[in-house]
C-alpha atoms as a PDB file:
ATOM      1  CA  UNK A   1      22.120 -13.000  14.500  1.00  0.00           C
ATOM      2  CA  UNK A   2      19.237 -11.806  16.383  1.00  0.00           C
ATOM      3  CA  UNK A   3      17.957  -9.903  13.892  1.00  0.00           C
ATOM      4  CA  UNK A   4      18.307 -12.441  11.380  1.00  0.00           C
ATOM      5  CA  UNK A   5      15.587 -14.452  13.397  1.00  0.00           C
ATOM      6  CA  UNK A   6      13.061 -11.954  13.703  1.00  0.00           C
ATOM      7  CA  UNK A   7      13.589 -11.013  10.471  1.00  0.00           C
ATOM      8  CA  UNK A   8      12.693 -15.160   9.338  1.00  0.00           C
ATOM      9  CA  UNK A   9       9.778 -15.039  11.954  1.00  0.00           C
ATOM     10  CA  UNK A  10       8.380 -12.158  10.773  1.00  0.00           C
ATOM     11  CA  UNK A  11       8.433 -13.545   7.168  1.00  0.00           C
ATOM     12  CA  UNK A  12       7.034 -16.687   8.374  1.00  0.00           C
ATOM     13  CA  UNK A  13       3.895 -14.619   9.860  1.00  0.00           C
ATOM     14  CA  UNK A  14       3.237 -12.919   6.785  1.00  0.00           C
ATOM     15  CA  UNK A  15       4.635  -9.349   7.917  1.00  0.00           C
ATOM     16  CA  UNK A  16       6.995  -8.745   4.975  1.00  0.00           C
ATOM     17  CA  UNK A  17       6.504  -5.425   4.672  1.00  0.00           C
ATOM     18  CA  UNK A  18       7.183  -5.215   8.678  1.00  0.00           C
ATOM     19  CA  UNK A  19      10.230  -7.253   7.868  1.00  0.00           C
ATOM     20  CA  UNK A  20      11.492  -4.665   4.905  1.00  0.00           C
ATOM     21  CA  UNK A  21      10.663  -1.812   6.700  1.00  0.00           C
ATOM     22  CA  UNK A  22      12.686  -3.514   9.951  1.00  0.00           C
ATOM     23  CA  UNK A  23      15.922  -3.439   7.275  1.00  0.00           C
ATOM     24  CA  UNK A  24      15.036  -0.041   6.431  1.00  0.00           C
ATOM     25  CA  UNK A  25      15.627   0.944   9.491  1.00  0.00           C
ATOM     26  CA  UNK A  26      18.515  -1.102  10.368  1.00  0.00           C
ATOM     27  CA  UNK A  27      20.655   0.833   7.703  1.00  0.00           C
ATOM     28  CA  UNK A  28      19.168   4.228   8.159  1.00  0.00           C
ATOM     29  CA  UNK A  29      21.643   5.891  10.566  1.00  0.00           C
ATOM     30  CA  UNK A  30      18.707   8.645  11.897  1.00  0.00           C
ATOM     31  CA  UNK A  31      16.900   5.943  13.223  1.00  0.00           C
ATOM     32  CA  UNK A  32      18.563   5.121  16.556  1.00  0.00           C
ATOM     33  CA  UNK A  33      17.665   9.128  17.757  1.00  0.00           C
ATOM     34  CA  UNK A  34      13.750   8.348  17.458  1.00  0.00           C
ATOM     35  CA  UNK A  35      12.272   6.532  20.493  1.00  0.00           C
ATOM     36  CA  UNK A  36      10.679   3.317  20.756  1.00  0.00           C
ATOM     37  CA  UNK A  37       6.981   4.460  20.220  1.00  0.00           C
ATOM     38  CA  UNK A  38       8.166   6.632  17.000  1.00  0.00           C
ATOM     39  CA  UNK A  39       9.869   3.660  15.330  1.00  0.00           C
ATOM     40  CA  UNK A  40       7.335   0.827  15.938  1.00  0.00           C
ATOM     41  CA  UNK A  41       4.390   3.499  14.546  1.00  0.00           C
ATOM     42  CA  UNK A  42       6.682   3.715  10.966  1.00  0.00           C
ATOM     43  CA  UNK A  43       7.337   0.056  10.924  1.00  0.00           C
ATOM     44  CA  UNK A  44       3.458  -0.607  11.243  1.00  0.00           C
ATOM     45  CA  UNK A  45       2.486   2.240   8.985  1.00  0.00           C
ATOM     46  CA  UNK A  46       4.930   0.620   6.857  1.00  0.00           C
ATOM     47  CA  UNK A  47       3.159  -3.061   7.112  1.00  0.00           C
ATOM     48  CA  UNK A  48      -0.412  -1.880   6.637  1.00  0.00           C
ATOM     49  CA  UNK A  49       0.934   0.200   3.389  1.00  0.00           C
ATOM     50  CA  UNK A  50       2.139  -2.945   2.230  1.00  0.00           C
ATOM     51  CA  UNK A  51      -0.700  -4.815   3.156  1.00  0.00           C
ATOM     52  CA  UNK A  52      -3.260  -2.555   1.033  1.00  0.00           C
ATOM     53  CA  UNK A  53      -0.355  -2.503  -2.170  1.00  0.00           C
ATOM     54  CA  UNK A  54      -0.966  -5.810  -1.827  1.00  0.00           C
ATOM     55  CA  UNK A  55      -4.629  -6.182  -1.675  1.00  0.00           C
ATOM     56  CA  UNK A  56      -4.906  -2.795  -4.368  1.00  0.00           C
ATOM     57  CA  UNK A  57      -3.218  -5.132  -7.229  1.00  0.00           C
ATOM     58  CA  UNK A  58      -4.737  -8.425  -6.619  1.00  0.00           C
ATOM     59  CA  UNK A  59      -8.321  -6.667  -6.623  1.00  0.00           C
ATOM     60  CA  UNK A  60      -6.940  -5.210  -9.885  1.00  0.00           C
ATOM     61  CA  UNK A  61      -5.892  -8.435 -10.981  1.00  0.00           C
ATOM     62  CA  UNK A  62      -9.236  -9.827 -10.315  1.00  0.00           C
ATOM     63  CA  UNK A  63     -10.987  -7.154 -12.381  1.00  0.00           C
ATOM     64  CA  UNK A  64      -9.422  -8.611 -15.754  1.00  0.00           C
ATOM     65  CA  UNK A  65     -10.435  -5.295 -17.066  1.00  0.00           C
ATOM     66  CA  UNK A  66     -10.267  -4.526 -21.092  1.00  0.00           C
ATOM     67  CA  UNK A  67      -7.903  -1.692 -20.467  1.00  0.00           C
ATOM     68  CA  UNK A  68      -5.634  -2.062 -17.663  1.00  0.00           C
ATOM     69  CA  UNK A  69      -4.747   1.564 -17.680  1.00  0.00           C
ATOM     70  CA  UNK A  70      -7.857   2.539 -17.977  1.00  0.00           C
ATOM     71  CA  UNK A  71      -8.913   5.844 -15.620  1.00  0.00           C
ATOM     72  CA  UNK A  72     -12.010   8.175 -14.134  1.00  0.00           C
ATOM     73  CA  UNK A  73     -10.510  11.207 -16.709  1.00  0.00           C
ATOM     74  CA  UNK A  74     -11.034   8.886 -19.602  1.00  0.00           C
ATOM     75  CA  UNK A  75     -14.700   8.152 -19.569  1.00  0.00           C
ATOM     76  CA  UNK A  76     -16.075  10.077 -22.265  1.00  0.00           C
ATOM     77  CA  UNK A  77     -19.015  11.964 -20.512  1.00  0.00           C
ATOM     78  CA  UNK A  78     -20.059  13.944 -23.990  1.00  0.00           C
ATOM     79  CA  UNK A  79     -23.488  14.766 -23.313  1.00  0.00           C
ATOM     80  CA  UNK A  80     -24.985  12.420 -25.982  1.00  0.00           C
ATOM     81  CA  UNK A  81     -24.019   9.566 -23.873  1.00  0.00           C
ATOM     82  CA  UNK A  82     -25.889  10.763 -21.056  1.00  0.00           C
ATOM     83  CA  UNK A  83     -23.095  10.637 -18.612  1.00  0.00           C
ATOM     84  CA  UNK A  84     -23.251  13.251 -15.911  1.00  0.00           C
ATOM     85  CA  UNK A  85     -19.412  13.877 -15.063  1.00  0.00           C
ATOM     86  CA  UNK A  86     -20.537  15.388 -11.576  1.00  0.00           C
ATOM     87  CA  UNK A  87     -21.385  11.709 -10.341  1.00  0.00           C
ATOM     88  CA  UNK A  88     -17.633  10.488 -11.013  1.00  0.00           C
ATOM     89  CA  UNK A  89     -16.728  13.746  -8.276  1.00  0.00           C
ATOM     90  CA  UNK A  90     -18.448  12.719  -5.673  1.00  0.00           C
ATOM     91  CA  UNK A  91     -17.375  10.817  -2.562  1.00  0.00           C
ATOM     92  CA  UNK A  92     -18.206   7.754  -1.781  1.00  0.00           C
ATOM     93  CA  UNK A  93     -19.075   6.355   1.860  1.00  0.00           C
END
């Protein structure tokens, strides 16, 4: 029962993928062997994965781009079009 009301409060806060990753954990028999510190660092990990899932498709939503599956290795860089394919390999900071 106890669980049941972190698991609503956590929901009601916003932390769903705390909550999911919470369940995970709850049925995963391995679990009880880590200690405290090990668990709480995969259940955040866990949260801020879902939190940038979450912000990666809404940006892409946002984008309303022409093709959706559109990607870096398709950009025709023929040298007529004047597109140096060296720029698309470097990093960005």
């Amino acid at each position: 029962m106890m669980i049941q009301t972190i698991l609503t409060q956590l929901r009601s806060l916003k932390l769903d993928g705390l909550a999911c990753a919470l369940v995970e954990q709850l049925t995963f028999p391995g679990m009880t062997a880590m200690s405290f510190e090990e668990r709480l660092a995969l259940l955040v990990d866990r949260a801020i994965h879902t939190r940038n899932v979450r912000k990666l498709v809404r940006l892409l939503a946002q984008t309303k781009l022409k093709c959706a599956q559109a990607s870096i290795e398709d950009i025709d860089t023929r040298p007529a079009r004047g597109i140096d394919r060296g720029v698309f390999s470097e990093e960005t900071t």
